[in-house]
Every structure is written in structure tokens, then in C-alpha cells.
Protein backbone atom coordinates (compact mmCIF):
# COMPACT_ATOMS: atom_id res chain seq x y z
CA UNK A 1 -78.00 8.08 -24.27
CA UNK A 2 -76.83 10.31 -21.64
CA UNK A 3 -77.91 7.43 -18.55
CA UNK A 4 -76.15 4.78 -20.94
CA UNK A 5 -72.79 6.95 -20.54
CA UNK A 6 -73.35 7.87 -16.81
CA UNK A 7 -73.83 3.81 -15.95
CA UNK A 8 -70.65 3.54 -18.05
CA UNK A 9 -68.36 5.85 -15.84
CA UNK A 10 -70.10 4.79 -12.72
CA UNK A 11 -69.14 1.73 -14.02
CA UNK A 12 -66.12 2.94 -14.17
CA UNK A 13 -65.02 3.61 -11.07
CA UNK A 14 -65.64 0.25 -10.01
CA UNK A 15 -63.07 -2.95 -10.02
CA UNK A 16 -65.30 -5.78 -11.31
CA UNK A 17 -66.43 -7.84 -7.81
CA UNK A 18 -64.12 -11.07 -8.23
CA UNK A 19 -61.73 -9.56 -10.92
CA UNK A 20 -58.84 -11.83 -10.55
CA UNK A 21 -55.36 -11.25 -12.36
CA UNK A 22 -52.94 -13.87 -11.88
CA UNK A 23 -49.21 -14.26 -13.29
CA UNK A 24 -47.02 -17.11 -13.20
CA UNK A 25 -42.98 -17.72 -13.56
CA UNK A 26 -40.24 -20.19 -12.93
CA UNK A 27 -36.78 -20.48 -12.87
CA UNK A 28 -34.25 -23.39 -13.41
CA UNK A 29 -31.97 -24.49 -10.11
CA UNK A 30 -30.58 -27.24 -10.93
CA UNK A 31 -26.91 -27.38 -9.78
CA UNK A 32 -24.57 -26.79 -12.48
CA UNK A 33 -21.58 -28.86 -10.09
CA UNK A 34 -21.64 -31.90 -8.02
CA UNK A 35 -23.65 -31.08 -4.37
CA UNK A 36 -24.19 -32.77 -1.57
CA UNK A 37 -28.49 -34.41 -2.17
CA UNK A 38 -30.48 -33.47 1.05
CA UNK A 39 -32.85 -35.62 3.00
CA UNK A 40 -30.89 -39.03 3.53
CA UNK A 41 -28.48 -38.80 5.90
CA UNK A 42 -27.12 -42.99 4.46
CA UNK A 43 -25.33 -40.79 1.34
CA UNK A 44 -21.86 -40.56 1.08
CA UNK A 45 -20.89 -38.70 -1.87
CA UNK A 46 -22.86 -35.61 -3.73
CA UNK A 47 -24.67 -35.95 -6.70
CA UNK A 48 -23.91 -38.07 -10.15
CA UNK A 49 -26.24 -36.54 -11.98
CA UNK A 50 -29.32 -35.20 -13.20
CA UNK A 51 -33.06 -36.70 -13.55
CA UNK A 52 -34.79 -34.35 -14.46
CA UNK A 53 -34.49 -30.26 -14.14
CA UNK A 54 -35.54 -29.18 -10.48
CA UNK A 55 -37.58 -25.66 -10.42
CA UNK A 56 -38.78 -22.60 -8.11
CA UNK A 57 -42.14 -21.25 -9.33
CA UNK A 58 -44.01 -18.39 -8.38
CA UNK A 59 -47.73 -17.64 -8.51
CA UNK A 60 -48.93 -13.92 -8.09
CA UNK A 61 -52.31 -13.11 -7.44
CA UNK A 62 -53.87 -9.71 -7.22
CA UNK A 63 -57.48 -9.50 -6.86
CA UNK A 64 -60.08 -6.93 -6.48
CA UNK A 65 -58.88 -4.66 -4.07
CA UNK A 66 -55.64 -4.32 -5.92
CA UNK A 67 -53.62 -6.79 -3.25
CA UNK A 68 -51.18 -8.73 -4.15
CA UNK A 69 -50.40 -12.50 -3.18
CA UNK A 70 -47.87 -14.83 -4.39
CA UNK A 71 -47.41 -18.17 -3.61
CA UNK A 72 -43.64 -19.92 -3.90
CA UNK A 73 -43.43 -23.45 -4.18
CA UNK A 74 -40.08 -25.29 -5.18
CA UNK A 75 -38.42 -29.08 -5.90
CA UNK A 76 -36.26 -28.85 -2.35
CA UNK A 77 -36.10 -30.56 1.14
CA UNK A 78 -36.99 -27.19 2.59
CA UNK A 79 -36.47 -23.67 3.58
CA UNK A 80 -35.16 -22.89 6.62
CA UNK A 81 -36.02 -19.13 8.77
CA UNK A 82 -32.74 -17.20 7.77
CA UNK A 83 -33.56 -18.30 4.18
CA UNK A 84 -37.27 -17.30 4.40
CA UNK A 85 -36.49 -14.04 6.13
CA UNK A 86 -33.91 -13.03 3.76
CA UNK A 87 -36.59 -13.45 0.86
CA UNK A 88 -39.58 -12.38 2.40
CA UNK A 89 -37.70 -8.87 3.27
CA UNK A 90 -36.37 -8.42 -0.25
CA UNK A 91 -39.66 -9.45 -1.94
CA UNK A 92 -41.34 -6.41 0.39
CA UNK A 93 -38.14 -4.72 -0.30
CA UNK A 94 -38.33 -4.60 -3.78
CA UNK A 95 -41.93 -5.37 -4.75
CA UNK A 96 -44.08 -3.90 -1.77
CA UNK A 97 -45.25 -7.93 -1.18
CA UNK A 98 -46.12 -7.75 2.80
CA UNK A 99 -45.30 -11.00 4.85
CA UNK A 100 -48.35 -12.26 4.90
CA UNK A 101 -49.30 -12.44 1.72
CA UNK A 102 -45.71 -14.49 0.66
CA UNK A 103 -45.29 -18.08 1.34
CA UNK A 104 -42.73 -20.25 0.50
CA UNK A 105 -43.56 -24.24 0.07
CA UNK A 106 -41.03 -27.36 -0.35
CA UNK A 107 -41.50 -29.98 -2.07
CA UNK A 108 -39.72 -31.60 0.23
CA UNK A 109 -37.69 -33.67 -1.96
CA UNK A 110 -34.83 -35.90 -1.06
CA UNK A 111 -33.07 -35.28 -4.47
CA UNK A 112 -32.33 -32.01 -4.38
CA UNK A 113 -29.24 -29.68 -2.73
CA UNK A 114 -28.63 -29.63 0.53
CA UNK A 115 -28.89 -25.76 1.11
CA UNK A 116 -27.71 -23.82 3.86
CA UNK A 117 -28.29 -25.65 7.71
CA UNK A 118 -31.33 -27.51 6.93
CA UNK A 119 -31.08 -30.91 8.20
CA UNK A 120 -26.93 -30.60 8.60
CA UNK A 121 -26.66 -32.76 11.56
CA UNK A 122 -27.78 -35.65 9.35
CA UNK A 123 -25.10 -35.34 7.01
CA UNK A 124 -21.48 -37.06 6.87
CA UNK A 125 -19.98 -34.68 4.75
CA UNK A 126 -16.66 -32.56 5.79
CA UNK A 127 -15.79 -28.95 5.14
CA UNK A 128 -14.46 -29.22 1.63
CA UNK A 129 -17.90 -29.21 0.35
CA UNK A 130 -19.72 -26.28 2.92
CA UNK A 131 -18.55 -23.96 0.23
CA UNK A 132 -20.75 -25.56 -2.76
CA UNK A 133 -23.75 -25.60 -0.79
CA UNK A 134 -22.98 -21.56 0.14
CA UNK A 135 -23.01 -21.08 -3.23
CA UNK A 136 -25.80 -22.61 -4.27
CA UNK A 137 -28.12 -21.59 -1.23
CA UNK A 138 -27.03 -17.73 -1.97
CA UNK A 139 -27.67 -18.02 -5.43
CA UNK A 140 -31.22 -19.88 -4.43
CA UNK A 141 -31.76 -16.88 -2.50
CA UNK A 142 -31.31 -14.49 -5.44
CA UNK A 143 -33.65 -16.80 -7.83
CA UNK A 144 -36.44 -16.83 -5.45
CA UNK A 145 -36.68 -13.26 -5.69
CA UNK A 146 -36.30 -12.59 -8.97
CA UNK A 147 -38.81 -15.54 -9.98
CA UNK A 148 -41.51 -13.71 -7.39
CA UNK A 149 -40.78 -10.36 -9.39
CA UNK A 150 -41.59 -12.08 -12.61
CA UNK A 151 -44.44 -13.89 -11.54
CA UNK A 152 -45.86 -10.43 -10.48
CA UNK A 153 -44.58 -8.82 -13.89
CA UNK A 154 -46.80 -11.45 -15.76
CA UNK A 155 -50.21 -10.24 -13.93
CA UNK A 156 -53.20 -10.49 -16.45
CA UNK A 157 -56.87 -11.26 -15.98
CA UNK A 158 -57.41 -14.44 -14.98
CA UNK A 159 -60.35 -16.98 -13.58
CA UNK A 160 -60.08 -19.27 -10.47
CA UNK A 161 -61.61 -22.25 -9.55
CA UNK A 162 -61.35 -24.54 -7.34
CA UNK A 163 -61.81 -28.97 -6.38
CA UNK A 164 -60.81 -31.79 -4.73
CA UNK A 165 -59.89 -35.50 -5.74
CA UNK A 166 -58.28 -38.11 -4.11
CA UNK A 167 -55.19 -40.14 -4.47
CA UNK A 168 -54.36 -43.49 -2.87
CA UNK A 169 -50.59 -43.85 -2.41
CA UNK A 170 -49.62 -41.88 0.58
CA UNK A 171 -49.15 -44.83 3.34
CA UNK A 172 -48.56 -44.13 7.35
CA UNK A 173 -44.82 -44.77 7.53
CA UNK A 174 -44.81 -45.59 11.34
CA UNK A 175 -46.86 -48.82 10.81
CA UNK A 176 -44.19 -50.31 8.78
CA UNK A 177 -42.19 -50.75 12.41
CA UNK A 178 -44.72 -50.74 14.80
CA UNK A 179 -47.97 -52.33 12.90
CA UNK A 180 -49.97 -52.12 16.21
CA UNK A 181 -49.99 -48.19 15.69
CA UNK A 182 -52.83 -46.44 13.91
CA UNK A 183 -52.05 -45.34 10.20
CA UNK A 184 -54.02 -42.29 9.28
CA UNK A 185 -53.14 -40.69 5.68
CA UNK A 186 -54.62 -37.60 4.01
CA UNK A 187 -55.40 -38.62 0.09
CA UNK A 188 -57.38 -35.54 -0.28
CA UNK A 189 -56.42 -33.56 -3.70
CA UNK A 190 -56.80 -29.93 -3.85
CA UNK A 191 -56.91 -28.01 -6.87
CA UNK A 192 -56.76 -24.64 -7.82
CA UNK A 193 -57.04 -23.97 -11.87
CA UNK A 194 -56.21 -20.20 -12.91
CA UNK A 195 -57.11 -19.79 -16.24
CA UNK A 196 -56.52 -16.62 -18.74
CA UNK A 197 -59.05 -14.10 -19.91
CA UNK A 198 -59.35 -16.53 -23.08
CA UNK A 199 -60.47 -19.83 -20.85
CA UNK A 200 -57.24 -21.06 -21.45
CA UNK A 201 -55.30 -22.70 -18.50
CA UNK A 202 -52.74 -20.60 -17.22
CA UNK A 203 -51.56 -22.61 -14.11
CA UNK A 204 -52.69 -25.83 -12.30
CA UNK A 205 -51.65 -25.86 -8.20
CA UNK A 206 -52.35 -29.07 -6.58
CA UNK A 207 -51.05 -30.77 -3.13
CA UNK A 208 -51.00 -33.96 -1.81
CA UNK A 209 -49.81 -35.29 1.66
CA UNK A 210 -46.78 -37.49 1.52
CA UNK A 211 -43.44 -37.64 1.54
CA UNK A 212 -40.88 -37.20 -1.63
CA UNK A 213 -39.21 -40.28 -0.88
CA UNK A 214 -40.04 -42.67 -3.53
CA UNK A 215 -35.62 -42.19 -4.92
CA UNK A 216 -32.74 -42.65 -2.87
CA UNK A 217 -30.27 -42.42 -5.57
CA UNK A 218 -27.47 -39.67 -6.23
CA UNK A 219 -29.08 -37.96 -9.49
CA UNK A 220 -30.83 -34.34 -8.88
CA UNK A 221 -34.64 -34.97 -9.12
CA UNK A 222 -38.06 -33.19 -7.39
CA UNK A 223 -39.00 -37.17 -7.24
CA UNK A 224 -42.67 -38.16 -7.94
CA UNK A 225 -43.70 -34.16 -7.67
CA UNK A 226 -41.77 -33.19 -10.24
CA UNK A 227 -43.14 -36.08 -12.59
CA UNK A 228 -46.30 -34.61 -11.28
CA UNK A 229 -45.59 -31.31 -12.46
CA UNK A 230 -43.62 -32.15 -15.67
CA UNK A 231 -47.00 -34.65 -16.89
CA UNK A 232 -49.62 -31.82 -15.50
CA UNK A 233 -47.12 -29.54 -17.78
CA UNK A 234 -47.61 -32.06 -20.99
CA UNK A 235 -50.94 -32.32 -20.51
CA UNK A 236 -52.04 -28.67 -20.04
CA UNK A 237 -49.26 -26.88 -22.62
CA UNK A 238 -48.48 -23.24 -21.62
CA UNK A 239 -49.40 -23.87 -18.02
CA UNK A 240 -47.52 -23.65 -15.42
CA UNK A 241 -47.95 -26.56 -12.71
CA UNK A 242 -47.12 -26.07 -9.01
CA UNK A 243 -46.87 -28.60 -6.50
CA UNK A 244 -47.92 -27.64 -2.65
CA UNK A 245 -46.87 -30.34 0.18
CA UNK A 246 -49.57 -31.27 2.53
CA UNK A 247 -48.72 -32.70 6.06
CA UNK A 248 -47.40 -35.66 4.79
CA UNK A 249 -44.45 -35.79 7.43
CA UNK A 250 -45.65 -39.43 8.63
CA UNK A 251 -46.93 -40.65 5.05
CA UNK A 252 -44.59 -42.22 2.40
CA UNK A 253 -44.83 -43.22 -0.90
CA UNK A 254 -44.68 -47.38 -0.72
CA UNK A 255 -43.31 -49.13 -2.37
CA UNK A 256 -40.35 -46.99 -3.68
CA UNK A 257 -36.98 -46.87 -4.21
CA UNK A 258 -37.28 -47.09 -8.20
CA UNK A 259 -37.61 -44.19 -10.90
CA UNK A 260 -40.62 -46.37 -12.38
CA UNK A 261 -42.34 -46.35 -8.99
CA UNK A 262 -41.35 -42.71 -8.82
CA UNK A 263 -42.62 -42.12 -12.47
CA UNK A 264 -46.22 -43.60 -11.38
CA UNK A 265 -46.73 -41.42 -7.71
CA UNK A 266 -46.59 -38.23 -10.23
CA UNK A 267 -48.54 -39.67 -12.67
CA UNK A 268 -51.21 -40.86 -10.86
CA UNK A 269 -51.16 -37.55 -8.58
CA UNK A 270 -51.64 -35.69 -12.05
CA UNK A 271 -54.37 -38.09 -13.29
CA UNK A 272 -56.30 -37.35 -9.84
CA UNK A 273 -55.60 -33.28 -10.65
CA UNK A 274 -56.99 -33.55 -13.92
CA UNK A 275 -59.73 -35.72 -13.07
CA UNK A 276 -60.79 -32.50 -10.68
CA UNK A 277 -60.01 -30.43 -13.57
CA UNK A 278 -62.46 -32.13 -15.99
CA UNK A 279 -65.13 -31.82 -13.50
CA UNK A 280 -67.23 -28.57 -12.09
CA UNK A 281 -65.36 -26.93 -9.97
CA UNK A 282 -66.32 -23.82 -7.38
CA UNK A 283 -65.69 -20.79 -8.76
CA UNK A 284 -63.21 -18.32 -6.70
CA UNK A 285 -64.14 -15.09 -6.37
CA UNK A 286 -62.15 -12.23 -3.83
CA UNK A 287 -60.98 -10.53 -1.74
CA UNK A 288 -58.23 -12.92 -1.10
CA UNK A 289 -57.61 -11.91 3.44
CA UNK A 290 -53.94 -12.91 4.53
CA UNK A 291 -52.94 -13.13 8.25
CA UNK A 292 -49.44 -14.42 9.61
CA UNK A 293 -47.80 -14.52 12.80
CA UNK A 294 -45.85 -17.00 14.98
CA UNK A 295 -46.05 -19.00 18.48
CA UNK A 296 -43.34 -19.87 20.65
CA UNK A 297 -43.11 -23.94 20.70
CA UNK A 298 -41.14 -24.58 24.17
CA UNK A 299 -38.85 -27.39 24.11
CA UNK A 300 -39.02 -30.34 26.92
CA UNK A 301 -35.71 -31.22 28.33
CA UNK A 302 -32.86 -28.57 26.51
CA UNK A 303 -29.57 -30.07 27.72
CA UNK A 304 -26.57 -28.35 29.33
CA UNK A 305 -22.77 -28.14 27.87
CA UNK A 306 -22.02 -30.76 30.36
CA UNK A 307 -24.88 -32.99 28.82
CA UNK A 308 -24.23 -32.25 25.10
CA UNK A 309 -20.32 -32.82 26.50
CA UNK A 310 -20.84 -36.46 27.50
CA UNK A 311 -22.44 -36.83 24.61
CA UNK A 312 -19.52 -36.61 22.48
CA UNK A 313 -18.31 -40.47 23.20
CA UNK A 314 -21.18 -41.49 21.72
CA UNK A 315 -21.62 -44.46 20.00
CA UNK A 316 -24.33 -42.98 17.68
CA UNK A 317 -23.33 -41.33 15.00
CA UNK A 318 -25.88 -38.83 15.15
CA UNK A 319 -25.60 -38.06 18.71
CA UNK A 320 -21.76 -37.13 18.47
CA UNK A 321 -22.54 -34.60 15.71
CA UNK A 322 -25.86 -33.20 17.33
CA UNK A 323 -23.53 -33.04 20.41
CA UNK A 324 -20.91 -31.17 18.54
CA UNK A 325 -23.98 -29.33 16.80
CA UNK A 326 -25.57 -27.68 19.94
CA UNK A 327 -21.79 -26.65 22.00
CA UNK A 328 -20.82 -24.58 18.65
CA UNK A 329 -24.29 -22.82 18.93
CA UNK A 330 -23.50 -22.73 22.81
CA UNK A 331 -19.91 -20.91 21.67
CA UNK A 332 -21.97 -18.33 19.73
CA UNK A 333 -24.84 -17.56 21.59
CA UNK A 334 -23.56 -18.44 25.13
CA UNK A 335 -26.76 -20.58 25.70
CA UNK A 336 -29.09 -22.51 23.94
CA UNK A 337 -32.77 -21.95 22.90
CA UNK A 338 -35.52 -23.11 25.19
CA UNK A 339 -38.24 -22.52 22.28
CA UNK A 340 -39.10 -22.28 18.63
CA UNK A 341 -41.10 -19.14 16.68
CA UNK A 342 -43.57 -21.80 14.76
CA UNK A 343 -45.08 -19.81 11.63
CA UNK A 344 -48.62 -19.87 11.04
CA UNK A 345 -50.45 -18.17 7.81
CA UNK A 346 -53.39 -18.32 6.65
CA UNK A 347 -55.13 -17.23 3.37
CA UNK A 348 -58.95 -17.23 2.67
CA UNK A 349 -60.13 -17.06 -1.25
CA UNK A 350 -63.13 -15.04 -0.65
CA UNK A 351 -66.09 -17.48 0.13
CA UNK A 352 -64.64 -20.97 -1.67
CA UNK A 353 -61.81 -22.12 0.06
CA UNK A 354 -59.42 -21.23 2.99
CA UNK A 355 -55.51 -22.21 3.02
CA UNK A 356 -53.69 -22.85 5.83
CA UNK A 357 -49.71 -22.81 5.67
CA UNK A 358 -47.87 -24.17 8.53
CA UNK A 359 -44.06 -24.87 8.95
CA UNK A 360 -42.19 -27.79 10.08
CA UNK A 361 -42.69 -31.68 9.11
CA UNK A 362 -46.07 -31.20 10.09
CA UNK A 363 -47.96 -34.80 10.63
CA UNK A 364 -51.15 -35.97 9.24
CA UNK A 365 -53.35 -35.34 12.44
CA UNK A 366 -53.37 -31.79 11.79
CA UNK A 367 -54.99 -31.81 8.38
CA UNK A 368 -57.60 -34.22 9.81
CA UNK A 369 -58.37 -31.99 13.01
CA UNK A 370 -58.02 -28.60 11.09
CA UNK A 371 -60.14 -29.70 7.84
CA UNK A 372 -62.80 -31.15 10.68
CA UNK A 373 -62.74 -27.76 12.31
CA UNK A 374 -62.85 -25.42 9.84
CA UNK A 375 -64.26 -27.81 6.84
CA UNK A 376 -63.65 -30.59 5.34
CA UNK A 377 -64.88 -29.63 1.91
CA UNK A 378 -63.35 -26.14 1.56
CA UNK A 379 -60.08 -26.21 3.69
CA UNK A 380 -56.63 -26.31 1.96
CA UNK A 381 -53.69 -27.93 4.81
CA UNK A 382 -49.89 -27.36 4.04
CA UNK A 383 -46.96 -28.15 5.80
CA UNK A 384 -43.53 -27.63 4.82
CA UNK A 385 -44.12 -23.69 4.43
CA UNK A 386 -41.76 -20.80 5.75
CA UNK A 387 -39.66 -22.87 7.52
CA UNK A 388 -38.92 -26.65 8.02
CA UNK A 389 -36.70 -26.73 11.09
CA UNK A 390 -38.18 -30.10 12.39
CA UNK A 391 -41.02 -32.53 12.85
CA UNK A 392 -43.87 -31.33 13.95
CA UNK A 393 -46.10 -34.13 16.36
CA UNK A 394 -49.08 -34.11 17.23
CA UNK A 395 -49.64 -35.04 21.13
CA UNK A 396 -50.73 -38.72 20.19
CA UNK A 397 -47.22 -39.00 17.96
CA UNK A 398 -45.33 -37.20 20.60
CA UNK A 399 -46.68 -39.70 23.24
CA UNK A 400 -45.89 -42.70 20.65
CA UNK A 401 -42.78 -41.15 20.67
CA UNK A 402 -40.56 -42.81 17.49
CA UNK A 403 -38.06 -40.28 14.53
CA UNK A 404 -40.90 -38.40 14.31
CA UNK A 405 -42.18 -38.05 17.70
CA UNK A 406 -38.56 -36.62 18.71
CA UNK A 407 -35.68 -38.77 17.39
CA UNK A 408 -35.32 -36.24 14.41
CA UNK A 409 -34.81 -33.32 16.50
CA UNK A 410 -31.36 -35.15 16.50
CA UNK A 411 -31.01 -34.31 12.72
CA UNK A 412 -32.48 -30.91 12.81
CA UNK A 413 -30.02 -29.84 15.41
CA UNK A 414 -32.97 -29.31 17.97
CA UNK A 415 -32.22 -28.98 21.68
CA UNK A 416 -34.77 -31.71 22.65
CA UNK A 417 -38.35 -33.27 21.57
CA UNK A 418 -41.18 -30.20 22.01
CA UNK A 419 -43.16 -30.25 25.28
CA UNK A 420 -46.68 -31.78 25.55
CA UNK A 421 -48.00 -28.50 24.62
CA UNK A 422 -47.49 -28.60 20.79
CA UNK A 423 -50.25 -29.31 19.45
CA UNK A 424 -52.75 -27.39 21.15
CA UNK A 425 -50.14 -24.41 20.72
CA UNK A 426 -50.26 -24.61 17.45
CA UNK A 427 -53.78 -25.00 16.81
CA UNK A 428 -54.94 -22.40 18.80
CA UNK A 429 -52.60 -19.82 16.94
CA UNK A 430 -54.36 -20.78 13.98
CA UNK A 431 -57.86 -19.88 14.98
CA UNK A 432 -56.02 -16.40 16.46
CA UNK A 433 -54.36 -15.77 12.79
CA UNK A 434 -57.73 -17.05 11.60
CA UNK A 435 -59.47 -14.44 13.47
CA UNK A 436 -57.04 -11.93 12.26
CA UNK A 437 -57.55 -12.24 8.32
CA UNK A 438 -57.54 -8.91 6.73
């Protein structure tokens, strides 16, 4: 009897090797008054309407060790790095989450809220409405904490597992122009299930690498990922689904432009996740290692005041107001940037599966040349993360050259396409915060 009782404290002193808790939350921002819809810069009034409800979620993770994780993903065009620094200090602030172990995905859908500067040069609107969109994005600001407070509130014992599928509606945008180019696509699936201590699912995550494009309209929507998450959400009652962007920034959804189009993307995105769900999947066990850090991305060609000055008599429409853009940032910084601080995370779930979470518009030739380097079976590519502040080419779509090789810098307010450099920039940083899990 009295070995029985010594295993049991021993026992006892022990967490449980792949003890998972997990808690999940979400909160409702859909605007309550008319805003100016991000993404299209062809709109020329705000919003008429609502689709369907538009959501931040949270997902917090603690596992053996007692660290804590939480993943934020959400039904808008982006967040930009003033946004992303003012959550990520309040969420260590308030709830001891350290930077690298917070990351905060966009749906990246073009029917939902402008919010503070993301993508402003696109946009025709005048200064009556910059006071809406300050109100929403501050009020964003607050929800996205909050949520990541109640998602780590909710932590129980939980199960992971993980899968991929496939889905076959993501099409390489730039062939549509220019068929002569090649059209890669990512239709990989990844799936993570958490379920409760009772089996029960508790909250489905799955990405997919294309754009949210498949609605032009002027009604608030998260497009074809929301009617992914709202059917994964039907089908799996009491779970919460979350929807992680891949690098999808050359990929759209074709054909589109109609809510019935729109309606089958998220459907058959959420047939391919449950399909994976149905199946085996690898079990997840800890510790869950978290690195983050950054990489200067120098720009090619950043103009002068007398450039951006000449530029004013442009014809283009989005010249003029990139123009008028870069002199007021000239006026309040006296210069202009000649680089960008790229983010770069990357999370490992123990043994089955490694995430990497990348900012920007990031195109499809990095999940291909990241999954071949570090996996194709067990590595998890998203784009859209921390901060989406342009497009991010590869060199061959650089070279190509095209909106996203460097014409959308225009739109993002950048100085100039990135230097030749990018790519291999950016991939090396990986393997360094790689190298640095802890």
C-alpha cells in the first residue's frame, strides 16, 4: 500500500507529458454604422448592409510546461504594426502572453471595415468618414484584447490532433492577364481539432491559401471564410471554428463575384476540413517552442520630395494620392523609410507539426519552398499574420513584375517595390527564428 501512495505523489509532482488545455472565445465586430468596406479600392460609398456577422476569435493554448499560446484570427483585410503592437503589449500587459507566443491572422476579407491606415491609399473616400473608421479600429483594438483574455479564462483539458486535405478552388490570379505565366496554387488543408476532456470537439482551425475575394458588394461579410466557419460551426455544435489565411496573395477564388459562388468556396473548404476530421489524424503532444523576431526588407528605388512632387499631376489616380501619401509622411518624419521590419514567428507543436506565421500578402512560392524545406507533410504556412503592410514577392514575381510584384506598393503607401533581396531575406530569417525556438 505504502509504494501504491508513494507512485501516487511522485506522480504527483509531475504534469502529464502532452497535457494540453485549450480555451476558446469570440467576439462580435460587426459595425453597428455605415463604414467604409476595405480591400477594393472601385467602391464609392461605405457599407449597405450586413451578410452575415463578422468575428475575432481567440484560441489559448497552454501545454505542459505551463506556457501559454494563443492564436488570433479574425474576418478583416488585415492588421497593420501600430495595431499589432498596441495588442500584443496589452495582451503581455495584462495577461503575461510574451510576443512570441501571440499572433494575429486576417482573414483577409474584402467585406469588412476599413480600419486604421491599412491599404488607405487605395481608397476614394474624404475626411468626413476618417472618424468612423477611428472608432471602429480603437474599439477593434479593445475587443482583441478582451477576446484573448477570455479565450485564456476558458482553459480546460483538452486533446490535439492534427491533418491535412485538399481543396481545389484557389486559382493563380496572374494567369488570368498574362496566361504565358506559371500558375502555382497551394490547395493543401491543414487541420488542427482540439477536443475537450469528454472527446467532444471544442474548436476546429483550418487554413487555406487564397484570397477572400469571391464578393465585391457593399454588405459586411468575412466572404467564403466566414461561410467556412459559420457551416464548420453547424456541423460541429459548441465548437468554435477559426479560419487561418495561407499565402494565398496571388490565388483567387474563380469564378466569383456572387454570394452563391461565395456560399460554395466555404462550403467546400469545410467539407475538405471535415473530411480530415473524419479521418486519423496525428496526435499533438507538447511542449509547444515559440520564436519571433523581424528582418529589415530594404526598398529598391525610395523617391525624393521632388519625385513624389511631380507626381502630383498625375494622371493615375493612385499615383496622385500615393504622391500626396509619402510628402505628408515626409512632413512628419522629415524623410522617408528606406526599409521594412518583416515579422517572422514560428511555432512548433512538439513532434507533429510546425507553423510558420509570416506578414505581408505573402505569395504562393513561399509555402511551396518552405513546406519543401522543412516538410511537406508536417509544415503549417501563413501569411497575413502581425502585419499586412504589402505584397510580399517572391524573386520570380518580383522579376515578373505585375500589382503584385510592385504595383501595390502604390496602395499600401510603400516608398517603392522591395529590392531583389526579398526573398532570400526572408527565408533565411526563418531558419534563424527556426533555430531559435524555445
Amino acid at each position: 500500500m505504502r509504494y501504491a501512495i508513494a507512485f501516487l505523489l511522485l506522480c504527483g509532482t509531475f504534469r502529464v507529458e502532452g497535457a494540453w488545455k485549450a480555451g476558446t472565445a469570440k467576439v462580435d465586430i460587426t459595425p453597428t454604422e455605415p463604414i467604409w468596406l476595405a480591400g477594393f479600392g472601385s467602391r464609392t460609398r461605405p457599407s449597405q448592409g450586413v451578410r452575415h456577422k463578422i468575428w475575432v476569435k481567440a484560441l489559448a493554448l497552454e501545454d505542459e510546461t505551463g506556457a501559454k499560446t494563443v492564436l488570433v484570427t479574425s474576418d478583416l483585410l488585415g492588421f497593420n504594426r501600430r495595431m499589432a503592437d498596441v495588442a500584443t503589449r496589452e495582451a503581455e500587459r495584462k495577461y503575461g502572453i510574451p510576443r512570441d507566443r501571440l499572433a494575429l491572422n486576417a482573414s483577409h476579407t474584402h467585406s469588412a471595415p476599413v480600419t486604421d491606415t491599412v491599404l488607405r491609399v487605395a481608397y476614394p473616400f474624404g475626411p468626413e468618414h476618417e472618424p468612423v473608421i477611428a472608432r471602429y479600429t480603437e474599439k477593434l483594438l479593445t475587443q482583441v484584447v478582451d477576446v484573448i483574455g477570455s479565450a485564456l479564462a476558458d482553459l480546460k483539458p483538452a486533446t490535439l490532433e492534427f491533418g491535412q486535405g485538399n481543396a481545389g478552388f484557389a486559382t493563380n490570379r496572374r494567369r488570368v492577364r498574362l496566361r504565358n505565366l506559371p500558375g502555382p496554387v497551394d490547395h493543401d488543408v491543414p487541420v488542427l481539432a482540439v477536443k475537450g476532456a469528454d472527446g467532444a470537439m471544442r474548436a476546429v482551425v483550418v487554413g487555406y491559401a487564397c484570397h477572400a475575394t469571391s464578393l465585391n458588394d457593399d454588405l459586411v461579410s468575412g466572404d467564403w471564410p466566414g461561410f467556412t466557419q459559420i457551416e464548420l460551426e453547424r456541423s460541429y455544435p459548441g465548437a468554435t471554428a477559426y479560419f487561418v489565411t495561407g499565402a494565398g496573395a496571388d490565388s483567387n477564388p474563380l469564378p466569383r463575384r456572387t454570394e452563391e459562388l461565395s456560399k460554395h468556396y466555404g462550403g467546400a473548404l469545410a467539407e475538405a476540413a471535415s473530411q480530415v476530421l473524419s479521418q486519423k489524424m496525428t496526435p499533438v503532444t507538447g511542449p509547444l517552442k515559440a520564436a519571433f523576431g523581424t528582418v529589415d526588407l530594404p526598398f529598391a528605388d525610395v523617391p525624393n520630395r521632388e519625385q513624389l512632387q511631380a507626381r502630383l499631376d498625375s494622371k493615375d489616380q493612385y499615383e496622385r494620392r500615393h504622391a500626396q501619401y509619402l510628402l505628408k509622411r515626409i512632413e512628419q518624419d522629415g524623410k522617408l523609410w528606406d526599409h521594412y521590419p518583416y515579422p517572422v514567428q514560428v511555432w512548433q507543436f512538439g513532434n507533429a507539426f510546425r507553423m510558420i506565421l509570416l506578414g505581408g500578402e505573402l505569395v504562393v512560392d513561399y509555402a511551396l519552398r518552405l513546406k519543401k524545406q522543412y516538410g511537406w507533410m508536417d509544415t503549417w504556412i501563413a501569411g497575413y499574420t502581425n502585419d499586412v503592410f504589402a505584397y510580399i514577392p517572391s524573386l520570380r514575381v518580383l522579376k515578373e513584375g505585375g500589382y503584385e510584384g510592385g504595383g501595390a506598393m502604390l496602395v499600401y503607401g510603400q516608398p517603392s517595390p522591395f529590392s531583389v533581396a526579398v526573398e532570400e531575406l526572408i527565408v533565411d530569417k526563418v531558419e534563424r527564428v527556426n533555430k531559435a525556438l524555445h
